[in-house]
Protein backbone atom coordinates (compact mmCIF):
# COMPACT_ATOMS: atom_id res chain seq x y z
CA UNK A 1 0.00 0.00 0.00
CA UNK A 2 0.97 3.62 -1.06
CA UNK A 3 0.18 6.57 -0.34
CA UNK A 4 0.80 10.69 -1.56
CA UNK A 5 -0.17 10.06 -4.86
CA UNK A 6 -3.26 12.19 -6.86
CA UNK A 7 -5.82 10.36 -8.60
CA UNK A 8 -8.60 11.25 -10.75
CA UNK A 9 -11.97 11.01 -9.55
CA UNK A 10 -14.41 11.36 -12.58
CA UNK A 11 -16.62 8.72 -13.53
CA UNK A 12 -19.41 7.17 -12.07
CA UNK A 13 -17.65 7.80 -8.66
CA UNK A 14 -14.90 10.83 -7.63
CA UNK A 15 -12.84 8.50 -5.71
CA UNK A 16 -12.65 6.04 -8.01
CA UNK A 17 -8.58 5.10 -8.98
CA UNK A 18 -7.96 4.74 -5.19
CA UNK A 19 -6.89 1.06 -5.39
CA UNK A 20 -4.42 1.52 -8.34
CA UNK A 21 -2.53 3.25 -5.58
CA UNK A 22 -2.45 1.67 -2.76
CA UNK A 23 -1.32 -1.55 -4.98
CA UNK A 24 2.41 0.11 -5.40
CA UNK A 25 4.97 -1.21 -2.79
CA UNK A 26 6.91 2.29 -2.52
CA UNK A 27 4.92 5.22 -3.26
CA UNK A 28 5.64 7.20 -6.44
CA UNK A 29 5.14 10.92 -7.10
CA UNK A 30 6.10 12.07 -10.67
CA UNK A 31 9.37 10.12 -11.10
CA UNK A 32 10.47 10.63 -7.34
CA UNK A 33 10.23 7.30 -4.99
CA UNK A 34 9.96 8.08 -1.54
CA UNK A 35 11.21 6.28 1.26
CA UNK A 36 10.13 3.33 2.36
CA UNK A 37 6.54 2.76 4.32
CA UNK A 38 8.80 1.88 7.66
CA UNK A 39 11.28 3.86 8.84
CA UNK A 40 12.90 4.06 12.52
CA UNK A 41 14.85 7.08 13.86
CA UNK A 42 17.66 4.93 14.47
CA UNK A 43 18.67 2.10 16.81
CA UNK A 44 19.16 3.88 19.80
CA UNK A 45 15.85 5.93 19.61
CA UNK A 46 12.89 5.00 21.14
CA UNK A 47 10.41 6.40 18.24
CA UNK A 48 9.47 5.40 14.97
CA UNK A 49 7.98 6.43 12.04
CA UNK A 50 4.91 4.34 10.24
CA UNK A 51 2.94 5.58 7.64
CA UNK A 52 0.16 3.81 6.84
CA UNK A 53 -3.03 3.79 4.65
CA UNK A 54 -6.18 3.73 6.39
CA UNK A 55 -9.60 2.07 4.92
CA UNK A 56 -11.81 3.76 3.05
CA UNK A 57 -15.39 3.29 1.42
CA UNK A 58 -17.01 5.50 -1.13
CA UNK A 59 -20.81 6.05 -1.35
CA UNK A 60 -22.82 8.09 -4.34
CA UNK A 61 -26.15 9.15 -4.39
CA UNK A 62 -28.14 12.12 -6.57
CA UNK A 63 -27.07 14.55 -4.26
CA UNK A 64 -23.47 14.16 -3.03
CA UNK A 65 -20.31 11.73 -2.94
CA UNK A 66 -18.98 10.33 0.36
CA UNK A 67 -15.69 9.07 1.62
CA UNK A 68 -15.26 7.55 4.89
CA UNK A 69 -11.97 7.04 6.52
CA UNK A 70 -10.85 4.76 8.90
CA UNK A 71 -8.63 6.96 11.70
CA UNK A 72 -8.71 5.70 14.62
CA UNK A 73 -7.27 7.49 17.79
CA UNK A 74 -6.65 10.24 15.00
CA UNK A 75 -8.08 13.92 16.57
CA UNK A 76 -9.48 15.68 14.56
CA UNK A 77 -7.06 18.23 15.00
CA UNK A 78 -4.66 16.38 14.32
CA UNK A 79 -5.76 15.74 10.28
CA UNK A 80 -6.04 18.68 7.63
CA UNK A 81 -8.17 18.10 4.89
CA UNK A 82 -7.24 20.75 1.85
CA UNK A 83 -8.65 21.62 -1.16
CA UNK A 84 -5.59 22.41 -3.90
CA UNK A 85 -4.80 22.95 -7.43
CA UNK A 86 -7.60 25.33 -8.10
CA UNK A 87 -10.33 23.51 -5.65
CA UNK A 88 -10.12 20.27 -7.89
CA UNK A 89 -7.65 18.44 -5.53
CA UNK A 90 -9.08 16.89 -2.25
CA UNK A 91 -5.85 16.43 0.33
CA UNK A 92 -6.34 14.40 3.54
CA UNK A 93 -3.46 14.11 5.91
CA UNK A 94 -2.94 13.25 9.26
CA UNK A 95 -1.63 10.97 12.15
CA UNK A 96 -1.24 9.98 15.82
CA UNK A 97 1.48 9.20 18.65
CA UNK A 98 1.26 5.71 19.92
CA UNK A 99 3.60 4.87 23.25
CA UNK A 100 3.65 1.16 23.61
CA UNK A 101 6.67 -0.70 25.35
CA UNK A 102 8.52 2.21 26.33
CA UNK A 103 8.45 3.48 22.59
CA UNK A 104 6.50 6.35 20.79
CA UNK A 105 5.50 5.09 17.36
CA UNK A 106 4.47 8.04 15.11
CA UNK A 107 1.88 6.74 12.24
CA UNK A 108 0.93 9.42 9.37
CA UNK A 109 -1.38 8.96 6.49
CA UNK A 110 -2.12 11.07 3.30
CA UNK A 111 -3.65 10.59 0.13
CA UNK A 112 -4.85 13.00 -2.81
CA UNK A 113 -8.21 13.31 -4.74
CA UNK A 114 -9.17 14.61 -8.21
CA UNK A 115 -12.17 15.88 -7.81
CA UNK A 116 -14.71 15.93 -10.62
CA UNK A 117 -16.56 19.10 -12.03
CA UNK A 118 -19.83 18.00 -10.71
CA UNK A 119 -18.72 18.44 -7.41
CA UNK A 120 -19.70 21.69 -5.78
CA UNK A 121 -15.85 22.43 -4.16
CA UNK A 122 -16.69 25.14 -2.11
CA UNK A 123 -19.69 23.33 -0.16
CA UNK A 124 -17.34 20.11 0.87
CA UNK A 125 -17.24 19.27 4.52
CA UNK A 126 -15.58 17.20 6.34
CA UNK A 127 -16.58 15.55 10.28
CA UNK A 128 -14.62 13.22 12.43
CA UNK A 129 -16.07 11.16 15.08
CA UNK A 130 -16.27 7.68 16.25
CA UNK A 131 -12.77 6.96 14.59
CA UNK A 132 -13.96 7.38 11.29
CA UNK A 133 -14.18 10.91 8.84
CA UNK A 134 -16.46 11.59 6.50
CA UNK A 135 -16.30 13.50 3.51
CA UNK A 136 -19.32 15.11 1.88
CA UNK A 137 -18.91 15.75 -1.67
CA UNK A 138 -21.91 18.05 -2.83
CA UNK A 139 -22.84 17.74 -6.43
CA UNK A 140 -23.31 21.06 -8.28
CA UNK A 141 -26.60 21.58 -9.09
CA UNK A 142 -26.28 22.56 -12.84
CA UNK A 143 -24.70 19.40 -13.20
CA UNK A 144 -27.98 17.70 -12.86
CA UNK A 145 -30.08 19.37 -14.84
CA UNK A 146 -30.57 17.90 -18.45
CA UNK A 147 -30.55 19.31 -21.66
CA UNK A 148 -32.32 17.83 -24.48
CA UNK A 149 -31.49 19.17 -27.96
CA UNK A 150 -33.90 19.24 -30.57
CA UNK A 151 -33.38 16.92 -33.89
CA UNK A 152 -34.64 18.82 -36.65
CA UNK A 153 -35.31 17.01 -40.32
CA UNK A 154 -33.95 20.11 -42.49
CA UNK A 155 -31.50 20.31 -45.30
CA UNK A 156 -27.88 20.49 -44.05
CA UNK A 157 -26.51 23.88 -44.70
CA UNK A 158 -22.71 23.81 -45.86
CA UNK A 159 -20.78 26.97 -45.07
CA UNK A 160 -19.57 28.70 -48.36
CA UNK A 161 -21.42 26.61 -50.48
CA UNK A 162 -24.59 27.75 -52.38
């Protein structure tokens, strides 16, 4: 599992790509690989570094896209969620200190979202509780509405002809 990478999130859902990441044994950004998912502070330190990629699930409905996040024992202020790249990026980021056996163990997570044009960027929210944050994608209203266009049956008309 990966993680830092942006993916596009048009189609039938704006998350969709997510697993294409996450399938990657080093994470990749551009042609850059960064270090490795584990790293330690050393061998006489008592902390280390883990970054990991929670669970997610993505729901859709007429009226707005979801993404839940597992992040458990994550505070809410300890994760940023940012809108970048013109408000059609979706950034999460965050993490938590955990002290077992006499050791601090830092975890950190982030990931990056296209978001589609239907979504309404400026009326996303985002609410922690429980362990788990949820993103509310609001689709634009314009988006929805339909347009039909009218067929018509007359001759074709051929620009600088006669």
């Amino acid at each position: 599992m990966s993680s830092g990478r942006s993916i596009s999130l048009m189609g039938p859902s704006i998350f969709s790509g997510l697993d294409e990441m996450m399938s990657s044994p080093f994470p990749i950004m551009g042609d850059m690989i960064l270090p490795t998912p584990f790293l330690t502070a050393g061998a006489e330190s008592d902390a280390a570094l883990r970054r990991s990629s929670p669970c997610y699930e993505i729901t859709e409905d007429e009226n707005q896209f979801q993404l839940a996040v597992d992040v458990p024992g994550v505070k809410a202020t300890d994760i940023k969620v940012n809108l970048e790249q013109g408000n059609r990026v979706l950034h999460i980021s965050g993490g938590r200190n955990i002290k077992q056996k006499g050791k601090t163990i830092t975890t950190h997570f982030e990931k990056s979202f296209t978001i589609d044009h239907s979504v309404d960027a400026s009326a996303i929210t985002a609410n922690v509780s429980e362990g788990v944050l949820i993103v509310t994608a609001p689709k634009d209203k314009k988006f929805k509405e339909a347009h039909t266009i009218e067929v018509t049956t007359n001759p074709h008309q051929v620009e600088g002809g006669k």
